[in-house]
Protein backbone atom coordinates (compact mmCIF):
# COMPACT_ATOMS: atom_id res chain seq x y z
CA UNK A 1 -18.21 7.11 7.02
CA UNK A 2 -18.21 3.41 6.87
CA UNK A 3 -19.00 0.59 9.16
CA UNK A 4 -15.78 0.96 10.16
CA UNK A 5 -13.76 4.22 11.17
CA UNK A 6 -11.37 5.09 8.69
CA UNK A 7 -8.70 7.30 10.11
CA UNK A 8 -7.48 8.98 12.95
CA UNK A 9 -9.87 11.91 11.94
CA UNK A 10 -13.01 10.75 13.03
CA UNK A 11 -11.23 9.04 15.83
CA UNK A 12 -14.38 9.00 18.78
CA UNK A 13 -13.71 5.81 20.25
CA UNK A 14 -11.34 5.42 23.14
CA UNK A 15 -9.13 2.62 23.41
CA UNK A 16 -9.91 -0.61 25.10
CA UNK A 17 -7.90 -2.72 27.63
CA UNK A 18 -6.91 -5.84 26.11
CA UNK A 19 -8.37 -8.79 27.63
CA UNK A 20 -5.37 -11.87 28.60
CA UNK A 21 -3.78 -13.63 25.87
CA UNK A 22 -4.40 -10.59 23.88
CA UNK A 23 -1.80 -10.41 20.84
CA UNK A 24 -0.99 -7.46 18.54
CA UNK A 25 1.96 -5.85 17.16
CA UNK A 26 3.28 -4.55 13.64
CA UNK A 27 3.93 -6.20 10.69
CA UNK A 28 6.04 -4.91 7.69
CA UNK A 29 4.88 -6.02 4.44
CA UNK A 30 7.78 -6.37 2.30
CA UNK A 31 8.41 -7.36 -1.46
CA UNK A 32 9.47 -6.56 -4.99
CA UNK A 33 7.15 -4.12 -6.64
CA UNK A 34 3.90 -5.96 -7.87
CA UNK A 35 3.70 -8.77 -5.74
CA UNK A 36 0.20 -8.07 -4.47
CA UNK A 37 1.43 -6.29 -1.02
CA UNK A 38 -1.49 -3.48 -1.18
CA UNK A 39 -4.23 -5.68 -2.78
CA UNK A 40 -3.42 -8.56 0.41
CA UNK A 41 -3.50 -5.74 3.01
CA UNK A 42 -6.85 -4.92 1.69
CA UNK A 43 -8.50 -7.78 1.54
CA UNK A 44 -7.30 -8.63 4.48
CA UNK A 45 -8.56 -5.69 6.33
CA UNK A 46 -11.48 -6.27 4.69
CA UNK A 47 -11.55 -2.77 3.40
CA UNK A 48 -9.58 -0.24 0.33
CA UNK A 49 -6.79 1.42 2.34
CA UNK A 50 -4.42 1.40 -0.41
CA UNK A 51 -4.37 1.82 -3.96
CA UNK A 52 -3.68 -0.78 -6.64
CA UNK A 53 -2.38 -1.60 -10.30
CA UNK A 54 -1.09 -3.72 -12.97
CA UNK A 55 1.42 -0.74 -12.94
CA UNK A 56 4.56 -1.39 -10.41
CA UNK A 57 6.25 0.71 -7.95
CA UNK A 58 2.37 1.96 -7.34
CA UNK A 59 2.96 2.13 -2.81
CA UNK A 60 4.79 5.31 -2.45
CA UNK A 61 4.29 5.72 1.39
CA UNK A 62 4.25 3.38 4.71
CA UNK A 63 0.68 3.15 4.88
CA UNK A 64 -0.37 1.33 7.85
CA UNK A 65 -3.83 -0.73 7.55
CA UNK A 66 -5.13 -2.17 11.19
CA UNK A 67 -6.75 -5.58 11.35
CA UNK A 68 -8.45 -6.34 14.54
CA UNK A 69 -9.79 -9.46 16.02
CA UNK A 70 -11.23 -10.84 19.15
CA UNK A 71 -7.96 -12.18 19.48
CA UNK A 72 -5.18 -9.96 18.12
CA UNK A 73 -4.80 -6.40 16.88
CA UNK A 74 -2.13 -6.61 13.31
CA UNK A 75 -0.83 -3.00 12.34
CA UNK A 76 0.18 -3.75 8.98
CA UNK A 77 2.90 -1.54 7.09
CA UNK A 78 2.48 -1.83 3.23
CA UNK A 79 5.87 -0.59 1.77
CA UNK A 80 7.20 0.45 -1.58
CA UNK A 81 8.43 -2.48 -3.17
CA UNK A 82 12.30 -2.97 -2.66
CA UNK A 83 14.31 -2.02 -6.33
CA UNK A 84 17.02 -0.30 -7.62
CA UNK A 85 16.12 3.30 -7.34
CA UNK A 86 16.70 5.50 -10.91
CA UNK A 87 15.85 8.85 -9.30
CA UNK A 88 15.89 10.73 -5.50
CA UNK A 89 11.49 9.58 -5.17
CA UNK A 90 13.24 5.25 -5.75
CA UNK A 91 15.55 6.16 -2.68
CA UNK A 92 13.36 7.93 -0.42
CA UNK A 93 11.06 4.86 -1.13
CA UNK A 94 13.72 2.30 -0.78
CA UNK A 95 15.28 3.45 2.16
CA UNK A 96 11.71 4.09 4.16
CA UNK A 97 10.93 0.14 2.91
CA UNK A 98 14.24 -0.86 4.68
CA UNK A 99 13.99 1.78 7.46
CA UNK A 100 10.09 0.21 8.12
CA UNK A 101 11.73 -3.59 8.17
CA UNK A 102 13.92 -2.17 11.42
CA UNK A 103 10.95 -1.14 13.45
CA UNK A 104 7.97 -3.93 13.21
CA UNK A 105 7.66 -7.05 14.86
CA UNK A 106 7.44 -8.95 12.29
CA UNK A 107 7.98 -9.29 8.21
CA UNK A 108 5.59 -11.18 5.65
CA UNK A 109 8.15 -11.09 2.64
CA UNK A 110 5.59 -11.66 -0.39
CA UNK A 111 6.78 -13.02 -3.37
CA UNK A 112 5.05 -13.94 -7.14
CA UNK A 113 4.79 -17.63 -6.94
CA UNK A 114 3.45 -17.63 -10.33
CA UNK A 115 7.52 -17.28 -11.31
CA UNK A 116 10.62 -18.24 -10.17
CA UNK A 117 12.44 -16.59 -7.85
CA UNK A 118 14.83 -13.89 -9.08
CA UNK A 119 17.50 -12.09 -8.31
CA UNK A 120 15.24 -8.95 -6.72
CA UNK A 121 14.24 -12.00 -4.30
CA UNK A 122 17.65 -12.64 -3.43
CA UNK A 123 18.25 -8.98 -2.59
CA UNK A 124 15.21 -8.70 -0.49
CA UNK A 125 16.60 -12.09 1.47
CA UNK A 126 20.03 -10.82 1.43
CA UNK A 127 18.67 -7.37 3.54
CA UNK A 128 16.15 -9.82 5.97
CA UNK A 129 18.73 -12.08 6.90
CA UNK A 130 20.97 -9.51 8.56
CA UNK A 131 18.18 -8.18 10.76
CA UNK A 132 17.01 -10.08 14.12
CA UNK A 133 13.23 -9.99 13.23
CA UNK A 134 11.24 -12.63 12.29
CA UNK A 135 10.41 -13.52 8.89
CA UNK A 136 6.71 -15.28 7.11
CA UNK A 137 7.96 -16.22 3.29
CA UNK A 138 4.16 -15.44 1.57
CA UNK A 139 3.66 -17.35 -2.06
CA UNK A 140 1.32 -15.26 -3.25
CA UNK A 141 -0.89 -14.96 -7.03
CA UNK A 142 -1.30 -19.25 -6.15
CA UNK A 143 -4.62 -18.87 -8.54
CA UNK A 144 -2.01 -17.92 -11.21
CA UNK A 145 0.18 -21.04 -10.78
CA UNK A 146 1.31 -22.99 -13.67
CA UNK A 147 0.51 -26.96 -13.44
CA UNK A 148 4.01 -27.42 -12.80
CA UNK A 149 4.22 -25.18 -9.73
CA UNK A 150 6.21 -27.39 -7.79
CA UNK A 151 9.29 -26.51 -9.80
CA UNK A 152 8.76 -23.16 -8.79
CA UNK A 153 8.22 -23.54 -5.16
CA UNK A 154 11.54 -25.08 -5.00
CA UNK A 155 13.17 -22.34 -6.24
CA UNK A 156 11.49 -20.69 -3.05
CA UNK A 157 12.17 -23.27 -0.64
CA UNK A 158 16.40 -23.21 -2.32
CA UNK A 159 15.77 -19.53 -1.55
CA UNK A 160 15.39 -19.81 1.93
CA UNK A 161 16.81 -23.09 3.49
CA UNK A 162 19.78 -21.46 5.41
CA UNK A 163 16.65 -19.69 7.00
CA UNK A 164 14.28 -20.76 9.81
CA UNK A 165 10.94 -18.94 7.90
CA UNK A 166 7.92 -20.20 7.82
CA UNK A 167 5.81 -20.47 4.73
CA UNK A 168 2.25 -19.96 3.14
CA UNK A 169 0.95 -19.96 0.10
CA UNK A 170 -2.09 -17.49 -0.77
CA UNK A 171 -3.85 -15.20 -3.16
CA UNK A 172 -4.57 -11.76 -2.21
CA UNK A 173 -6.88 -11.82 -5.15
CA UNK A 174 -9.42 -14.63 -4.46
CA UNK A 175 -8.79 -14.71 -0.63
CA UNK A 176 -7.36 -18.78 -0.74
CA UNK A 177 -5.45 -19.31 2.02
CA UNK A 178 -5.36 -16.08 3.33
CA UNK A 179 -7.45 -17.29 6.66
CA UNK A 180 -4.47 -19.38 7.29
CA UNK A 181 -2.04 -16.41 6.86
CA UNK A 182 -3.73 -14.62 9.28
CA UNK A 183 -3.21 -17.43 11.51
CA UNK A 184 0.16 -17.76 10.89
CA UNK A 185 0.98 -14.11 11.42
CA UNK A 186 -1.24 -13.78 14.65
CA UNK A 187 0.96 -17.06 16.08
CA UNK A 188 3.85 -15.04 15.22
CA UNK A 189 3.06 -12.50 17.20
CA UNK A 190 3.68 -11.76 20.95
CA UNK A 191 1.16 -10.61 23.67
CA UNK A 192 0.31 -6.98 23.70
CA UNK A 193 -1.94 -3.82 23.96
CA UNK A 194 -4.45 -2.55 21.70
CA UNK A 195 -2.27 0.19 19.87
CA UNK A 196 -5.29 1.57 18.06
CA UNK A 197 -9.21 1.60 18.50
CA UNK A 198 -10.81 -1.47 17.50
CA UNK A 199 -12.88 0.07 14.47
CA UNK A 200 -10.24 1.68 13.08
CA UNK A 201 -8.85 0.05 9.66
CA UNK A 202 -6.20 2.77 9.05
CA UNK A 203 -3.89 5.73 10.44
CA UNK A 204 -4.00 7.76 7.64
CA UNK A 205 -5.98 10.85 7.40
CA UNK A 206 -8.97 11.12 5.03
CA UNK A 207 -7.25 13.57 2.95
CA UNK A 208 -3.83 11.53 1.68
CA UNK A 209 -6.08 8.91 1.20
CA UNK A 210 -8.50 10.75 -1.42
CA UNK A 211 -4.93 11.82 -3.13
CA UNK A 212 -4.29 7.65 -3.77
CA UNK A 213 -7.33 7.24 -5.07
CA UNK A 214 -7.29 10.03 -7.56
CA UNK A 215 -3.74 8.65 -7.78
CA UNK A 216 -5.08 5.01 -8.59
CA UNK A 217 -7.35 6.20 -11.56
CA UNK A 218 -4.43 7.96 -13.11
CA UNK A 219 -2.32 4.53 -13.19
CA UNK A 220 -5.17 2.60 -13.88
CA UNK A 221 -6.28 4.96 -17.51
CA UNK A 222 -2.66 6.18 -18.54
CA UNK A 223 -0.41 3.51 -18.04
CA UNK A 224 2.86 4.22 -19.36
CA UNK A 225 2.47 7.10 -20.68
CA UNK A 226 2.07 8.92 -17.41
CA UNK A 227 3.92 6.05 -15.66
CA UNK A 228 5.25 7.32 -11.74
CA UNK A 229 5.82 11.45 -12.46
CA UNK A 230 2.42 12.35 -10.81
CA UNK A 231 1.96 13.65 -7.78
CA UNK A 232 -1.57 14.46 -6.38
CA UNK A 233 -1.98 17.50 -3.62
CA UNK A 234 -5.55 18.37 -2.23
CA UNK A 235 -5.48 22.20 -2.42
CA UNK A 236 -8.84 22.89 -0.68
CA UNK A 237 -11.98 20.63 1.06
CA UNK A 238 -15.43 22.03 2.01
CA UNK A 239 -18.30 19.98 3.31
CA UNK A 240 -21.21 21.03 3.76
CA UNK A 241 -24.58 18.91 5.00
CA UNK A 242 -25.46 17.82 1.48
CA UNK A 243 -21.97 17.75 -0.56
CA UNK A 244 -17.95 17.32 0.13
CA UNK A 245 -16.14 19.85 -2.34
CA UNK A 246 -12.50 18.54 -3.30
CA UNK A 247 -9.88 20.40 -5.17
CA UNK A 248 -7.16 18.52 -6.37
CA UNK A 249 -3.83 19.46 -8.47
CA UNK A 250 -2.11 16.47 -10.47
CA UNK A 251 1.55 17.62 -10.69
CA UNK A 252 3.40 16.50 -13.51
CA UNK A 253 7.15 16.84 -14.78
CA UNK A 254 6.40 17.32 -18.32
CA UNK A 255 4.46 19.73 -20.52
CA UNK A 256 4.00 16.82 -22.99
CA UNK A 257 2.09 14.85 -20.23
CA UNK A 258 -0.27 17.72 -20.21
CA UNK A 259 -2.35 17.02 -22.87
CA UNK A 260 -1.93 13.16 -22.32
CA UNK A 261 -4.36 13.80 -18.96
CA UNK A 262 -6.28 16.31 -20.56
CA UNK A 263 -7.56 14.56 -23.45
CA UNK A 264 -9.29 15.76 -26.54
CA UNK A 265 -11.75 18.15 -25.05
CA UNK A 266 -10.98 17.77 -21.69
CA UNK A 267 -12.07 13.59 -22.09
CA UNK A 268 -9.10 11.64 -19.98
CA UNK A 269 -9.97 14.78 -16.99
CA UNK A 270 -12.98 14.08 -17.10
CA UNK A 271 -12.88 10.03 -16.87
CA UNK A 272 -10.48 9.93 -14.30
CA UNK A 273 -12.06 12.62 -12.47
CA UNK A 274 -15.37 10.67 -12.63
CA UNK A 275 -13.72 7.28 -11.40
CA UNK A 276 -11.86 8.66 -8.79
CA UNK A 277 -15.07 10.73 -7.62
CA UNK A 278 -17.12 7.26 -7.07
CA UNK A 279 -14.23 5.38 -5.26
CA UNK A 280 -14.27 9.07 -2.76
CA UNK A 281 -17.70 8.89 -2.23
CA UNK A 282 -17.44 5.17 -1.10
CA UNK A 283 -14.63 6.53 1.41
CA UNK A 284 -16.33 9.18 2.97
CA UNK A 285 -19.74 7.34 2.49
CA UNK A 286 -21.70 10.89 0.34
CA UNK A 287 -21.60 12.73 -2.40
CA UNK A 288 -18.17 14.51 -3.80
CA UNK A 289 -17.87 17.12 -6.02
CA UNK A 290 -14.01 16.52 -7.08
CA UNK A 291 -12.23 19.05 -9.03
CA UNK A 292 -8.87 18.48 -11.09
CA UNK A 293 -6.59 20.93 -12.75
CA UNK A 294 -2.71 19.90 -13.91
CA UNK A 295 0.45 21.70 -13.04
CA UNK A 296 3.84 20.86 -14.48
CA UNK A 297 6.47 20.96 -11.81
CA UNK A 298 9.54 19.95 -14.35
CA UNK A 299 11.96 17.25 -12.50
CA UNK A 300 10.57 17.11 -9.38
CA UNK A 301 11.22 13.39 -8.52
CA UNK A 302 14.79 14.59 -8.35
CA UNK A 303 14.09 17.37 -5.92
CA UNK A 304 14.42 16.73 -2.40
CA UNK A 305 12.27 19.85 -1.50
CA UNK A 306 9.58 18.97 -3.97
CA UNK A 307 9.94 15.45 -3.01
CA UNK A 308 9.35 16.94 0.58
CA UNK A 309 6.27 19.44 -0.29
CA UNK A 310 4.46 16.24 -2.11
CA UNK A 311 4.63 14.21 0.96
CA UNK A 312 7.66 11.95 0.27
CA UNK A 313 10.22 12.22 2.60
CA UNK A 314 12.91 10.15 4.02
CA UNK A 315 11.85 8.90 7.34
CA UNK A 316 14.63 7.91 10.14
């Protein structure tokens, strides 16, 4: 393993009593899809908990990344990005995004400050300003800012001025401004326990996570043409002192999309199988031997039950 414990797996550590003035509690990270929510939880854990890419909609579940200091303890929750859902996988995603805004202590609603705001914005505000908790506006991608960025702040700052929020600007991508995030979030925040060990950077178990990360290099090498109808399940895992055996299936919903992963003799497998192998092998810190096969599973982003089987279901 790494430096730091990963998940809840290799959990040995027991957890401390939090000295006075302690702070901690859980923040939802909320935005439209591809406003930098994973790639900002990661850097500011310091440490790949969730997957990223230029593709959007890429968060399917509430993965919560842990960020502790000497004086706080943040439980972040990286959600789906809020849209109108096309199939039943958009509203299970939607409705665990608003059902994670009801149950944190706080909200850092992220936006692209590269553009203006749009109307997805105004729907996100619209949902935040009918809750009690308190809101951080976050202008994020600032590296990507036009030289007239002031025009579009103000379309941020018209956004929210019936609101009380506070605002930062950032990027999740070169790390400006994101020590003064962290501020701003920890002052946010009220006194309270350590809810997790202090070496722990995530909840999730090691084996969801391997599934993102094969996940990832699928996004990341077939771009639209296998766009959000893959699902990864690890069928089998044996370690042994030397070597971690993995055995992966990539569903699909089409028998087109087949030979699209495949590749001419096996080739687009084979390099996504090799990519995601290296990124494993930096999570579990030795060597992988990662297996892939492809199974069509026709329509099952509109199945509830499949939706269920794959991991995605509605949460209360």
């Amino acid at each position: 393993m790494n430096s730091q414990s990963l998940n809840l797996d290799n959990l040995q550590t027991t957890i401390p009593i939090a000295p006075e003035g302690f702070k901690s509690g859980f923040v939802a990270i909320i935005g439209r899809p591809n406003v930098g929510k994973s790639t900002l939880m990661n850097h500011l854990i310091g440490q790949k908990v969730a997957i990223t890419s230029p593709v959007a909609q890429t968060t399917r579940n509430r993965l919560q990344g842990i960020l502790t200091t000497p004086e706080a303890q943040i439980i972040f929750v990286d959600t789906p990005g809020i849209h109108k859902p096309h199939h039943e996988l958009g509203k299970v995603l939607v409705q665990n995004a608003k059902t994670a805004i009801k149950s944190v202590d706080l909200v850092l609603f992220v936006v692209d400050s590269s553009t203006d705001a749009g109307t997805g914005d105004r729907f996100i505000l619209d949902i935040l300003t009918r809750l009690n908790t308190p809101v951080i506006l976050g202008l994020n991608k600032v590296d990507l800012q036009p030289t007239n960025y002031q025009f579009i702040d103000d379309t941020y700052s018209n956004l929210i001025a019936d609101t009380n929020w506070s605002t930062v600007k950032f990027s999740a991508t070169t790390g400006t401004g994101t020590e003064q995030l962290q501020k701003a979030l920890i002052d946010k925040l009220e006194s309270g326990p350590y809810y997790y060990p202090p070496d722990l950077v995530t909840d999730q178990p090691e084996r969801f996570i391997m599934a993102e990360l094969i996940r990832e290099q699928i996004l990341l090498h077939t771009r639209q043409e296998i766009p959000h109808s893959v699902a990864i399940t690890i069928e089998k895992i044996e370690e042994t002192p030397k070597i971690t055996k993995v055995n992966a299936a990539i569903n699909i919903e089409r028998s087109s999309q087949k030979g699209i992963l495949i590749g001419k003799k096996g080739s687009m497998l084979k390099t996504i199988g090799t990519a995601a192998r290296k990124q494993i092998q930096k999570l579990i810190s030795g060597n992988v031997h990662l297996e892939l096969f492809v199974k069509v599973e026709p329509k099952w982003r509109q199945s509830r039950l499949r939706l269920a089987e794959f991991g995605y279901q509605v949460e209360e």
